[in-house]
C-alpha atoms as a PDB file:
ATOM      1  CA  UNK A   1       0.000   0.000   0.000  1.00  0.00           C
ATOM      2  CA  UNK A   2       1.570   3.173  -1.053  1.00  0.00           C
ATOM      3  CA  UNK A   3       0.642   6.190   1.279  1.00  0.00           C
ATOM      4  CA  UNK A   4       0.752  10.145   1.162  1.00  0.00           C
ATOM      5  CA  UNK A   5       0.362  12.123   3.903  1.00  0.00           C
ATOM      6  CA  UNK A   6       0.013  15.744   4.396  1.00  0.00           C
ATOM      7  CA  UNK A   7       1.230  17.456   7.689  1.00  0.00           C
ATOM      8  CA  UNK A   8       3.559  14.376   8.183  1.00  0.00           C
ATOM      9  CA  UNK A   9       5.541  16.832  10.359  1.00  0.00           C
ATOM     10  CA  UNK A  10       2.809  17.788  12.988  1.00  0.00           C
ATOM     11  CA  UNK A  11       1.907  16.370  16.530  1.00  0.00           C
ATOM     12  CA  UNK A  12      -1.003  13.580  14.535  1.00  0.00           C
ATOM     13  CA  UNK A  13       1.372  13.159  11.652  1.00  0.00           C
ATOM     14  CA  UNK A  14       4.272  12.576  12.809  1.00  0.00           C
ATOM     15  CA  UNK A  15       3.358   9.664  15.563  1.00  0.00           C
ATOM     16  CA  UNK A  16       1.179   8.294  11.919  1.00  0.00           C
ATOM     17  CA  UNK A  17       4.419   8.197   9.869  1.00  0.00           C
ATOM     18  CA  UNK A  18       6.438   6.433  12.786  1.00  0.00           C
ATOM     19  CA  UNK A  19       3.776   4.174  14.208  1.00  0.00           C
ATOM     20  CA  UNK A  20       3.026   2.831  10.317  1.00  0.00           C
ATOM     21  CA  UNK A  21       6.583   2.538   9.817  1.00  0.00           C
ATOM     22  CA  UNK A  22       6.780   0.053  12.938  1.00  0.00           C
ATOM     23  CA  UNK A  23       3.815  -1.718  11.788  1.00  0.00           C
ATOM     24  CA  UNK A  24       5.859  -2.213   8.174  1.00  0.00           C
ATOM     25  CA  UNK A  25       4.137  -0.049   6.009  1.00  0.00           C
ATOM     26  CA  UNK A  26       6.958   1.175   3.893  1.00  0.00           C
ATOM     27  CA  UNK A  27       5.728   2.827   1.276  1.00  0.00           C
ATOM     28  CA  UNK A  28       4.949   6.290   2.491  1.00  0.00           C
ATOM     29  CA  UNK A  29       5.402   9.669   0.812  1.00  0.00           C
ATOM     30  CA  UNK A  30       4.840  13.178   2.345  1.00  0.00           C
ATOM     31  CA  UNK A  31       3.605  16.392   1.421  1.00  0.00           C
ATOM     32  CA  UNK A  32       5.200  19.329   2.670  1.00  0.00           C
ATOM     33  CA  UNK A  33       6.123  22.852   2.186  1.00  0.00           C
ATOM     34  CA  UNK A  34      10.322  22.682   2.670  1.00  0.00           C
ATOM     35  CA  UNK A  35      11.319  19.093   1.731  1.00  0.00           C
ATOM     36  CA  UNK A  36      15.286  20.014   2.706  1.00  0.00           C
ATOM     37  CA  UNK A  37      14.638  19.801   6.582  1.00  0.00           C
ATOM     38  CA  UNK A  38      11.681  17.403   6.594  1.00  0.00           C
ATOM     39  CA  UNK A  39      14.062  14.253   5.404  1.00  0.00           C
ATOM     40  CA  UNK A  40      15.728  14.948   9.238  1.00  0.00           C
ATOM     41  CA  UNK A  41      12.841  14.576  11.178  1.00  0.00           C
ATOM     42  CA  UNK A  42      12.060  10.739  10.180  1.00  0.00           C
ATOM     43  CA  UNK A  43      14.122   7.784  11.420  1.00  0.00           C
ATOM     44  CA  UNK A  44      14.280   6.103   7.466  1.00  0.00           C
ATOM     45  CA  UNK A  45      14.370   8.270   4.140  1.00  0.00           C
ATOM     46  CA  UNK A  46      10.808   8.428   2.952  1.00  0.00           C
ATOM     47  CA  UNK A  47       9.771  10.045   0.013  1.00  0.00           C
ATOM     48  CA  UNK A  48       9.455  13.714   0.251  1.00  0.00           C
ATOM     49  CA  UNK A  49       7.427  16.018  -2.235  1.00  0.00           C
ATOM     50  CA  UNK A  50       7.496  19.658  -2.110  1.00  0.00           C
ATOM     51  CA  UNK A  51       3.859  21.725  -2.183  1.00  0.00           C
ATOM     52  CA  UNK A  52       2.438  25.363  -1.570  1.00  0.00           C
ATOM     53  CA  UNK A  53      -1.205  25.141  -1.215  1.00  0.00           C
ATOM     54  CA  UNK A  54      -1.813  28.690  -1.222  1.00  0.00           C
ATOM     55  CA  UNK A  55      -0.016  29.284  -4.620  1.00  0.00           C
ATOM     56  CA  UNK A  56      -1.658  25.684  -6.046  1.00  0.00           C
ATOM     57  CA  UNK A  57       1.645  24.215  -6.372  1.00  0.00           C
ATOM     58  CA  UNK A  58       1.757  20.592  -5.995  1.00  0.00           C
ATOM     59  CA  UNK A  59       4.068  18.132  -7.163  1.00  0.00           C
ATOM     60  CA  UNK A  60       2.557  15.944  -9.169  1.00  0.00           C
ATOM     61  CA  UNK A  61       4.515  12.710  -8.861  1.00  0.00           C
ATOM     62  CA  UNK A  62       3.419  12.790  -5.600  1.00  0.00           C
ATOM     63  CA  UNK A  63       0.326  11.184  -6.408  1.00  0.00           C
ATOM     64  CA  UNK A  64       1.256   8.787  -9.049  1.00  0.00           C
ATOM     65  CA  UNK A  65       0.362   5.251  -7.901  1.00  0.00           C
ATOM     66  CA  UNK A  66      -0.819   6.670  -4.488  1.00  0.00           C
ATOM     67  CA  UNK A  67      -3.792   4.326  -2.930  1.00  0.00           C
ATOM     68  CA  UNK A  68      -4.398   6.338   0.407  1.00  0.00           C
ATOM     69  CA  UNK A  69      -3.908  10.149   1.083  1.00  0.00           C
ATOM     70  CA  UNK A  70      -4.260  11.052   4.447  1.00  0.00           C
ATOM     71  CA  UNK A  71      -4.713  15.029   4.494  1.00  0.00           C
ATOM     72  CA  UNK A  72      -3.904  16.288   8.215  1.00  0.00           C
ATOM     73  CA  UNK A  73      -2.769  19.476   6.861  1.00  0.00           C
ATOM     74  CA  UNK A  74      -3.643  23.457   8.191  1.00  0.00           C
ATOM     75  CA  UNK A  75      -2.896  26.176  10.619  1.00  0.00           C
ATOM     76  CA  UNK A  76      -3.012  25.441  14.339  1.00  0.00           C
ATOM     77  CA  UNK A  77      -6.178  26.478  15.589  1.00  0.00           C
ATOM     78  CA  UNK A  78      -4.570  26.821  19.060  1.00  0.00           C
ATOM     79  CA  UNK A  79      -1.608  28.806  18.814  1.00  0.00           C
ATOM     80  CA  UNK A  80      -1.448  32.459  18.634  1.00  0.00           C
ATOM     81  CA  UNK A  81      -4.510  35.156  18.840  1.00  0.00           C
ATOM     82  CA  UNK A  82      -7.247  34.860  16.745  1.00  0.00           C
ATOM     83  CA  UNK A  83      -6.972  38.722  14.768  1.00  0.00           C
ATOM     84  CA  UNK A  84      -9.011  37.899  11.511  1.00  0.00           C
ATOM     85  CA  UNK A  85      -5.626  36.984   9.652  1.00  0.00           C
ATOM     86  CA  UNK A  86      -4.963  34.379  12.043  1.00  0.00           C
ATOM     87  CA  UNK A  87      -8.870  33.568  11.061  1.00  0.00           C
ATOM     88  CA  UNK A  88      -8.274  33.769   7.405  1.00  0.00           C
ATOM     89  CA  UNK A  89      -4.955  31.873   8.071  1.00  0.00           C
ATOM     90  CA  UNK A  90      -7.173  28.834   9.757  1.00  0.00           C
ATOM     91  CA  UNK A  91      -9.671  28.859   6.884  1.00  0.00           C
ATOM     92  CA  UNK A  92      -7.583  28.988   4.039  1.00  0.00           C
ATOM     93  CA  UNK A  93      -4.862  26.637   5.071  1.00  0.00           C
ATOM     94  CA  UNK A  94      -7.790  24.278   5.031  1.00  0.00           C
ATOM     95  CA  UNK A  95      -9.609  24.916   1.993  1.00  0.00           C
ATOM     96  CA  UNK A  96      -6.645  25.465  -0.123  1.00  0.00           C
ATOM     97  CA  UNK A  97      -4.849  22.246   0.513  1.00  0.00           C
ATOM     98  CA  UNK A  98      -8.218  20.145   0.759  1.00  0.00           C
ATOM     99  CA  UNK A  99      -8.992  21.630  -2.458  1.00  0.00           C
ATOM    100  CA  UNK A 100      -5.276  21.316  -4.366  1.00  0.00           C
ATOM    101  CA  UNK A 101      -5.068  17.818  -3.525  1.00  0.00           C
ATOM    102  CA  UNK A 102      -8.729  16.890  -4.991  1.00  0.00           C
ATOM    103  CA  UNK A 103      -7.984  18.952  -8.582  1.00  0.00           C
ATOM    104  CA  UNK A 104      -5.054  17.223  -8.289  1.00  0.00           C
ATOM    105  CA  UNK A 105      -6.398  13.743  -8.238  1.00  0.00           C
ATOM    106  CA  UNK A 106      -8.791  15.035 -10.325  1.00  0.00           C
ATOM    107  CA  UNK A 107      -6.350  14.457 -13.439  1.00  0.00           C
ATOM    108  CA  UNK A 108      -5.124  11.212 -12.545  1.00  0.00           C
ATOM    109  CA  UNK A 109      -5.844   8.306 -14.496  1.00  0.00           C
ATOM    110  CA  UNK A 110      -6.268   5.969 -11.265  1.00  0.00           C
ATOM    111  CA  UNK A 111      -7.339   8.239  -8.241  1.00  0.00           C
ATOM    112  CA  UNK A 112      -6.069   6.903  -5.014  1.00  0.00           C
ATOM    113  CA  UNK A 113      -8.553   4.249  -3.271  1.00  0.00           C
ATOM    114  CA  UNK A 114      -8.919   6.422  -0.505  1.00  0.00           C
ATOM    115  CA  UNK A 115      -8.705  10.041   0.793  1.00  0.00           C
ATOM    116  CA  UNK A 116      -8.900  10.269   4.434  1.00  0.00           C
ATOM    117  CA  UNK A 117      -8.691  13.927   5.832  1.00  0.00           C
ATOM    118  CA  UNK A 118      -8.917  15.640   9.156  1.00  0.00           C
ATOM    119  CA  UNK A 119     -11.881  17.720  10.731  1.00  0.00           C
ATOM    120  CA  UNK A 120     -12.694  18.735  14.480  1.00  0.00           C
ATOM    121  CA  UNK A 121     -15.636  18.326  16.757  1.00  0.00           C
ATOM    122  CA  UNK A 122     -15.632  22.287  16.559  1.00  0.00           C
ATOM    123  CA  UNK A 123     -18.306  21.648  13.345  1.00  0.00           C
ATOM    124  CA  UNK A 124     -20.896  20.789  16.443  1.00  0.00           C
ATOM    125  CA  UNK A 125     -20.093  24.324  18.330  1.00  0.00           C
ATOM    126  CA  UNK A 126     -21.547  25.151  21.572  1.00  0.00           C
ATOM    127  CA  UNK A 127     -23.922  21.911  22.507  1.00  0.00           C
ATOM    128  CA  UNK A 128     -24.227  22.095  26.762  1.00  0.00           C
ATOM    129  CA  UNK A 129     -24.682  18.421  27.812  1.00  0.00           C
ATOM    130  CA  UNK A 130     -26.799  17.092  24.605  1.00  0.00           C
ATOM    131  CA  UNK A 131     -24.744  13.644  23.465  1.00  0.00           C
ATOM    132  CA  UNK A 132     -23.701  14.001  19.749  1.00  0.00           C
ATOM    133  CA  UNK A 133     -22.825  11.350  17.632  1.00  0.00           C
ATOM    134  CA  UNK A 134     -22.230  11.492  13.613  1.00  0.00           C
ATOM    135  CA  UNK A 135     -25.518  12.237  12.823  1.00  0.00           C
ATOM    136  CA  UNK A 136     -25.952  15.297  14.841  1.00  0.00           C
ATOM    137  CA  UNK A 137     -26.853  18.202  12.803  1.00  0.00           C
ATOM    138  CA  UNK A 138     -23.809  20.521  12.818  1.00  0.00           C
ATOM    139  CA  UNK A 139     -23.606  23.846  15.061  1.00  0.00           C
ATOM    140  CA  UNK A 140     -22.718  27.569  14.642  1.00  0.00           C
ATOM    141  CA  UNK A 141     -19.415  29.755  15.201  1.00  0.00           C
ATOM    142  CA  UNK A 142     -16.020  30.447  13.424  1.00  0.00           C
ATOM    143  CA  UNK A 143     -14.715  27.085  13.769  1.00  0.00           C
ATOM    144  CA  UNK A 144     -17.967  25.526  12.494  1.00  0.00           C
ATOM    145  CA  UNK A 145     -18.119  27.673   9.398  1.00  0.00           C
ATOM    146  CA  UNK A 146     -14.176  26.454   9.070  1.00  0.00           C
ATOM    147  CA  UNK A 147     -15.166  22.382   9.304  1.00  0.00           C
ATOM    148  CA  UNK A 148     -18.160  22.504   7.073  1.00  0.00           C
ATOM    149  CA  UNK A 149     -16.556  24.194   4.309  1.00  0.00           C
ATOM    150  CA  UNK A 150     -13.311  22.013   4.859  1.00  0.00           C
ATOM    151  CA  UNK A 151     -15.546  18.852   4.897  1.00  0.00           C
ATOM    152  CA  UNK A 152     -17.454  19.449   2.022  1.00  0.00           C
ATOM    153  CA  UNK A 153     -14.793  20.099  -0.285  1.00  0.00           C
ATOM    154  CA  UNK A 154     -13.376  16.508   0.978  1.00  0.00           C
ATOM    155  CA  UNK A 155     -16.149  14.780   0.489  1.00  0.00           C
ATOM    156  CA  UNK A 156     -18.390  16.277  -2.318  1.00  0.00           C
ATOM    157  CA  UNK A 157     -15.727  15.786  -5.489  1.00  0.00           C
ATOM    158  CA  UNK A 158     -17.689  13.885  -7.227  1.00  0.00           C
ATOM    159  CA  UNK A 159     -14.771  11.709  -7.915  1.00  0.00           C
ATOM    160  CA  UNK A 160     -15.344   7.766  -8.838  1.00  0.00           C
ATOM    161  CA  UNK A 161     -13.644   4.631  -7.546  1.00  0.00           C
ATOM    162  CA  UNK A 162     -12.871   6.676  -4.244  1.00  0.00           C
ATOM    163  CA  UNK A 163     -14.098   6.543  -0.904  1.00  0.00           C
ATOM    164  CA  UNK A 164     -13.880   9.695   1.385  1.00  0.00           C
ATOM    165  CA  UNK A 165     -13.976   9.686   4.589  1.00  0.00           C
ATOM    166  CA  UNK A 166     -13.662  12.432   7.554  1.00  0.00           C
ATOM    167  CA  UNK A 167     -12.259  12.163  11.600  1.00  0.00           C
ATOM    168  CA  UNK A 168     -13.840  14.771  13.276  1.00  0.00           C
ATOM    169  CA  UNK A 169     -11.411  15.087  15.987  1.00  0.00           C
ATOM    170  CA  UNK A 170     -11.276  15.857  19.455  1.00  0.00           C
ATOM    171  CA  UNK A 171      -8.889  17.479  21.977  1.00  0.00           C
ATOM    172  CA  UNK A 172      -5.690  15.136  21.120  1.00  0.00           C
ATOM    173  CA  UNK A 173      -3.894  13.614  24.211  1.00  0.00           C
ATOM    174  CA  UNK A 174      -0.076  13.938  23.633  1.00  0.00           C
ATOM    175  CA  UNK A 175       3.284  14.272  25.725  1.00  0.00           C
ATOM    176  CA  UNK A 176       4.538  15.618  22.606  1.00  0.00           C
ATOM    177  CA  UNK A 177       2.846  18.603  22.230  1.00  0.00           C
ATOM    178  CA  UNK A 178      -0.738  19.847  22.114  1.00  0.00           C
ATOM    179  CA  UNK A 179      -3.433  20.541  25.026  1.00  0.00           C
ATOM    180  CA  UNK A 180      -1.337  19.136  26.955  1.00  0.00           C
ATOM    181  CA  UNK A 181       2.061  20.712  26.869  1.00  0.00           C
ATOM    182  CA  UNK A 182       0.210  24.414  27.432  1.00  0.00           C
ATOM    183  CA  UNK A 183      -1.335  22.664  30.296  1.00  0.00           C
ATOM    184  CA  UNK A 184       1.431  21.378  32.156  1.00  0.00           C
ATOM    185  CA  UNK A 185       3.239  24.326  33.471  1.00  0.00           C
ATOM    186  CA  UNK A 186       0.349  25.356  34.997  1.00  0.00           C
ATOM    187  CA  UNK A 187      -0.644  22.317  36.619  1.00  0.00           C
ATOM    188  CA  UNK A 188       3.402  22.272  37.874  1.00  0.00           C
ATOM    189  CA  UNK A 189       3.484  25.544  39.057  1.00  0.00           C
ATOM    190  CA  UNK A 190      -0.033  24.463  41.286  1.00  0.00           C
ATOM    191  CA  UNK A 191      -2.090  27.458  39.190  1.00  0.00           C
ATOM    192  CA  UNK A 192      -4.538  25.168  37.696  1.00  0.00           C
ATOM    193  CA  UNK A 193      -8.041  24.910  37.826  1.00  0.00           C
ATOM    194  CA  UNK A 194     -11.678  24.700  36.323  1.00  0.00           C
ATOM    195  CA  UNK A 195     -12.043  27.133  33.231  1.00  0.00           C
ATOM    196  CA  UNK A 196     -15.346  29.301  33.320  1.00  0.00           C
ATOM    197  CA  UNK A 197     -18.277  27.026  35.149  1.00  0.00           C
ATOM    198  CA  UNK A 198     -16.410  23.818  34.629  1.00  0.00           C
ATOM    199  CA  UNK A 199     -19.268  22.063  33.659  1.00  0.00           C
ATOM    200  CA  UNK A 200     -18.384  22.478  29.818  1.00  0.00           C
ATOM    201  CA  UNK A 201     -17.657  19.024  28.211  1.00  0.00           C
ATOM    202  CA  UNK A 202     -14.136  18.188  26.839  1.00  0.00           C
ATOM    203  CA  UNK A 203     -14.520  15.555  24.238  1.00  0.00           C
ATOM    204  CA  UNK A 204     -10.752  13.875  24.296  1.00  0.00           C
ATOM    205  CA  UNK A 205      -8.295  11.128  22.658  1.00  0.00           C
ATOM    206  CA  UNK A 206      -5.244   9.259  23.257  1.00  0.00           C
ATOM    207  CA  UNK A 207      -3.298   9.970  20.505  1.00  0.00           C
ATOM    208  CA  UNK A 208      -2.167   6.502  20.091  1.00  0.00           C
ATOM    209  CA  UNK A 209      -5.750   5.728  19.475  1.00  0.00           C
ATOM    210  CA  UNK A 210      -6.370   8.468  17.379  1.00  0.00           C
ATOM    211  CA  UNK A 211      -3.602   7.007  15.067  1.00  0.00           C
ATOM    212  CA  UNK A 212      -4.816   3.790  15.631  1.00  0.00           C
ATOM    213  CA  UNK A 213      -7.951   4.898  14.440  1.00  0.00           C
ATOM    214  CA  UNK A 214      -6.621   6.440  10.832  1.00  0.00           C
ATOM    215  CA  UNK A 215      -4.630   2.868  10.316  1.00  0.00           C
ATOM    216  CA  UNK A 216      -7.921   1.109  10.835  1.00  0.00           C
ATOM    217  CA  UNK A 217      -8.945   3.308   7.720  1.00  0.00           C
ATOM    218  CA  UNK A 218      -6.700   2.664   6.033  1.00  0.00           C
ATOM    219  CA  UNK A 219      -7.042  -1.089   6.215  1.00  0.00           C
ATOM    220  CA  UNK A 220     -10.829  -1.729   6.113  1.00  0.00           C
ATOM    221  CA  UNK A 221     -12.624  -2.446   2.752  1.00  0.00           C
ATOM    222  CA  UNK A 222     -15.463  -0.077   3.078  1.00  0.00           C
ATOM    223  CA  UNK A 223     -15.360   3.617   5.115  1.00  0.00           C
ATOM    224  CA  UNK A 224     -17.843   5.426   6.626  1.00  0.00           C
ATOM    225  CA  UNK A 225     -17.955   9.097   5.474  1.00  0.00           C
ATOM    226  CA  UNK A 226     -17.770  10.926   9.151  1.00  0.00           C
ATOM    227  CA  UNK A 227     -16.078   9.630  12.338  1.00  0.00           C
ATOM    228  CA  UNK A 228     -16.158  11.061  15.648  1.00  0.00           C
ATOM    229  CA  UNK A 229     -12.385  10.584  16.476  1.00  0.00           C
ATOM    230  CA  UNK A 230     -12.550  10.783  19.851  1.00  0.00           C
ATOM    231  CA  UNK A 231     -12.973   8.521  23.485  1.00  0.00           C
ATOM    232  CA  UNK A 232     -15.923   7.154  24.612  1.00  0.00           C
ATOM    233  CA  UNK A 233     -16.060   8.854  27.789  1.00  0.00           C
ATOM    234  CA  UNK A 234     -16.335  12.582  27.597  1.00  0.00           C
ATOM    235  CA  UNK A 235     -15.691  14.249  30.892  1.00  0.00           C
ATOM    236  CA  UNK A 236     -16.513  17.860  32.080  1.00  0.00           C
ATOM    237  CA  UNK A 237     -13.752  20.311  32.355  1.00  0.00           C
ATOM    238  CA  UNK A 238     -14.240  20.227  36.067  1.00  0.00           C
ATOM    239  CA  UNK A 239     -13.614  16.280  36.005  1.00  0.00           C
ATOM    240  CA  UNK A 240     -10.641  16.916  33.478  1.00  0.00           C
ATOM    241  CA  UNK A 241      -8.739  19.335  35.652  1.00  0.00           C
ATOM    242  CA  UNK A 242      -9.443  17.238  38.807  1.00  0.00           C
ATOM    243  CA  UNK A 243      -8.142  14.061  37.237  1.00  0.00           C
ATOM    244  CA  UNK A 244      -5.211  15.881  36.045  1.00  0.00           C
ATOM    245  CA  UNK A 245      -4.016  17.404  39.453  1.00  0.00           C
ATOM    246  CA  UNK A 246      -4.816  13.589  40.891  1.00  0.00           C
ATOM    247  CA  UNK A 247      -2.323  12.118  38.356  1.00  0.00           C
ATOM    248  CA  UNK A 248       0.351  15.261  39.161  1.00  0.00           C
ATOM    249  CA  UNK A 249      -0.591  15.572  42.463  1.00  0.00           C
ATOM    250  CA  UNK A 250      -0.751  19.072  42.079  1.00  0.00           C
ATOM    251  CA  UNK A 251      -3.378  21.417  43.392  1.00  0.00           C
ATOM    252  CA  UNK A 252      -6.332  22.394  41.270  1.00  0.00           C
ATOM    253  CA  UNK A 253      -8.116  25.419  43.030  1.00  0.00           C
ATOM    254  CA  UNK A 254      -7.412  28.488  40.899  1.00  0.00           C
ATOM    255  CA  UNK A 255     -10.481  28.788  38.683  1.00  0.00           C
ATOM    256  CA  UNK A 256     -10.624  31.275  35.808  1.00  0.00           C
ATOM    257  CA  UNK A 257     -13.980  32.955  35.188  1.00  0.00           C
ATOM    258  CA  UNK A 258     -15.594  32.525  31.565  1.00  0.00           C
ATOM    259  CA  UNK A 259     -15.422  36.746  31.458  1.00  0.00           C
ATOM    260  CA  UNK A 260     -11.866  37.059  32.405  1.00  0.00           C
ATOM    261  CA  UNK A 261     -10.584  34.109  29.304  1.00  0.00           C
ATOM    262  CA  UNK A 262     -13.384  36.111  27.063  1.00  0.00           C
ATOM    263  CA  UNK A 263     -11.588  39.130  27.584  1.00  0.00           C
ATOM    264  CA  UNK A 264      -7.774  37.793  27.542  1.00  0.00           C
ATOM    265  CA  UNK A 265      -8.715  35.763  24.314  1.00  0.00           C
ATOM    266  CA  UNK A 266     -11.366  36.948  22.447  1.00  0.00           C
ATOM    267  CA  UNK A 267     -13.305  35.145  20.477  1.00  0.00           C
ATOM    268  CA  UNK A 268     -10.857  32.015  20.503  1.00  0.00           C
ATOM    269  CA  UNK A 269     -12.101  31.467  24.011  1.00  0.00           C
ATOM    270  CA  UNK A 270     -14.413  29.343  22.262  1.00  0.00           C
ATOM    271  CA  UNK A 271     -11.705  26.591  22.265  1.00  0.00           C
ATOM    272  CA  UNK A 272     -12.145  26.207  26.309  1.00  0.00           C
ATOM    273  CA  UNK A 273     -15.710  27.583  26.947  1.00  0.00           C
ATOM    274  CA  UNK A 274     -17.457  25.400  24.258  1.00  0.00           C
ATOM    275  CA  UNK A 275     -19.010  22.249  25.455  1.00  0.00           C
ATOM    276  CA  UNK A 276     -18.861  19.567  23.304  1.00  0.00           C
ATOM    277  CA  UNK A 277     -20.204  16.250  24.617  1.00  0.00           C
ATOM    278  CA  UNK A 278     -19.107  13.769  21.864  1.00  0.00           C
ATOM    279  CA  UNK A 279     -19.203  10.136  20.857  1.00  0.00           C
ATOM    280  CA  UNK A 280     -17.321   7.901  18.335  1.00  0.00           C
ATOM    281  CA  UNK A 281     -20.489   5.746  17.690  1.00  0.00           C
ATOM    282  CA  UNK A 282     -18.860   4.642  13.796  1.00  0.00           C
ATOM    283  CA  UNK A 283     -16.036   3.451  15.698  1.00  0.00           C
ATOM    284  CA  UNK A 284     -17.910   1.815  18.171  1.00  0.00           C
ATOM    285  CA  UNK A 285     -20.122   0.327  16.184  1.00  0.00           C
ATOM    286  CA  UNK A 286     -17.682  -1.066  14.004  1.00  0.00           C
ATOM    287  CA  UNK A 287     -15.796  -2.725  16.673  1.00  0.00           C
ATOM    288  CA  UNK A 288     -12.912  -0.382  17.177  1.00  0.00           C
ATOM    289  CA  UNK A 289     -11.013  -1.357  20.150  1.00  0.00           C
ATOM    290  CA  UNK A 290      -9.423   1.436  22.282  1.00  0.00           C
ATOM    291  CA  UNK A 291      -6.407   1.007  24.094  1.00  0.00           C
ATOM    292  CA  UNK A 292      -7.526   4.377  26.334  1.00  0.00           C
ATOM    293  CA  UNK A 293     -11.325   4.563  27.480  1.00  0.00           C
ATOM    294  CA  UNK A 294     -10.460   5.865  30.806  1.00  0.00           C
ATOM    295  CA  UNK A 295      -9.078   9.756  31.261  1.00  0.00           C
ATOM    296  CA  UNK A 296      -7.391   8.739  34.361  1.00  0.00           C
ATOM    297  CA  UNK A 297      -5.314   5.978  32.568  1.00  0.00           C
ATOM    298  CA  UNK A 298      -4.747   8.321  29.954  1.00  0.00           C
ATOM    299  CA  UNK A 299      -3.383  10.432  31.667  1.00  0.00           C
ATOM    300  CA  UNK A 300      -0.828   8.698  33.526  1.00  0.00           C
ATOM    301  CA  UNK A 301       0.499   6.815  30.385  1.00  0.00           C
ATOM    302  CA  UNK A 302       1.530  10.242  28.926  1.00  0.00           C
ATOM    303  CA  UNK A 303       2.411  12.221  32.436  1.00  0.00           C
ATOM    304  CA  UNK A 304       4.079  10.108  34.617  1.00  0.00           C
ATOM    305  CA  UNK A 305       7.283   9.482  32.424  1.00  0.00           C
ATOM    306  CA  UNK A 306       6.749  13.661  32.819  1.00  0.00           C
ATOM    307  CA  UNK A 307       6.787  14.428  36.518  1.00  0.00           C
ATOM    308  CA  UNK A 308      10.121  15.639  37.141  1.00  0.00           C
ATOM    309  CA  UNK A 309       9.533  17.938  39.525  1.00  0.00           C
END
């Protein structure tokens, strides 16, 4: 099975690229924007193809003989303020590599079997306490404008002989990087605690079964077109913050009141005030096995080897 990925070089990508090279896959190209220092950051040369989505420059060999692209590509949604060029950065990034990699396989011969691409659970927005599964109607807000327009471009091309499918991911669980890492010194330094009422769900994943998840993908015959790539067991943001201090032993009493994060982020507040109480029924009901269920276990696979304090 030949593979492409895009953002091969991110916090998902890069635990994909070495996680299928333990499981043998070998055939595995990636898509990125400086192909000079990407070579580095892999333990065994892959192949590397250079690509500027904004300026629709792809190289095209890149997708000659390709059976599965997996498109994890975009601008971090969590990094930096959210000034409408940071916006337009978000939105853009999406749309304009979704849509250069479809016109792209557009003019192949053979499209790949697959194309398996990214999303969030943001495309629900704001939802209190109601449980939402795959075939919950979509919500409101920035980041739901961003997913619907990203999804629909992956999944309405109208192109034959391949299957489409979305993960519509949630808050990704990583020592690496991610929620976590901007987390941690606060939770060290005993500052942590419940954001706004606390009682905001935080739909979460393992990253190990998040990339479990996209390898399952890539190996079943038939795909579903959404996922909810996320645990089973969504938690409240008071319950998240609790478990955390357990597992650090760390005090969790500072709380920080949904005005004061309104005012100090603006509008990508959103990110911790949103309540999003999510469930993976696809994967569930098609027998998906996760290795983390529990936050608590979670938690201490990818913290403990971290307490150094």
């Amino acid at each position: 099975m030949k593979i492409l990925i895009s953002g091969a070089t991110g916090l998902v990508g890069s635990k994909l690229v070495e996680t299928l090279l333990k499981r043998g896959y070998k055939d595995l190209r990636i898509l990125t924007r400086k192909a000079g220092g990407t070579a580095d950051r892999f333990p065994q040369r892959l192949e590397i193809f250079e690509w500027n989505p904004e300026l629709k420059k792809l190289d095209r060999k890149a997708l000659e003989n390709v059976d599965v692209v997996i498109h994890l590509a975009g601008e971090s949604v969590a990094e930096g303020y959210w000034t409408q060029q940071k916006k337009d950065r978000i939105l853009n990034s999406r749309l304009s590599g979704t849509s250069v990699l479809i016109e792209a396989i557009k003019q192949l011969n053979k499209p790949p079997l697959k194309f398996v691409s990214a999303s969030a659970i943001g495309i629900y927005g704001d939802r209190n306490n109601e449980p939402l599964n795959e075939q919950s109607k979509t919500g409101e807000g920035f980041l739901a404008d961003v997913c619907k327009r990203w999804e629909a471009l992956a999944l309405k091309h109208g192109i034959t002989g391949m299957q489409s499918a979305i993960l519509r991911t949630g808050i990704v669980l990583s020592k690496n990087g991610g929620a976590l890492k901007q987390m941690l010194p606060l939770f060290k330094a005993g500052l942590a605690g419940t954001l706004g009422s606390g009682k905001q769900y935080m739909s979460w994943i393992h990253i190990d079964d998040l990339v479990n998840q996209y390898i399952s993908l890539l190996e079943k015959d038939k795909i579903q077109p959404v996922y909810n790539a996320v645990a089973p067991t969504p938690v409240t943001n008071y319950t998240f913050t609790k478990t955390m201090g357990q597992v650090l032993n760390r005090p969790t009493f500072v709380s920080m009141p949904s005005t004061f994060l309104k005012i100090i982020l603006g509008e990508k507040s959103q990110l911790l005030l949103a309540s999003q109480k999510v469930l993976p029924e696809c994967f569930m009901q098609e027998g998906y096995s996760f290795k983390f269920k529990n936050l608590e276990a979670a938690l201490k696979d990818l913290l403990i080897p971290l307490k150094d304090f």
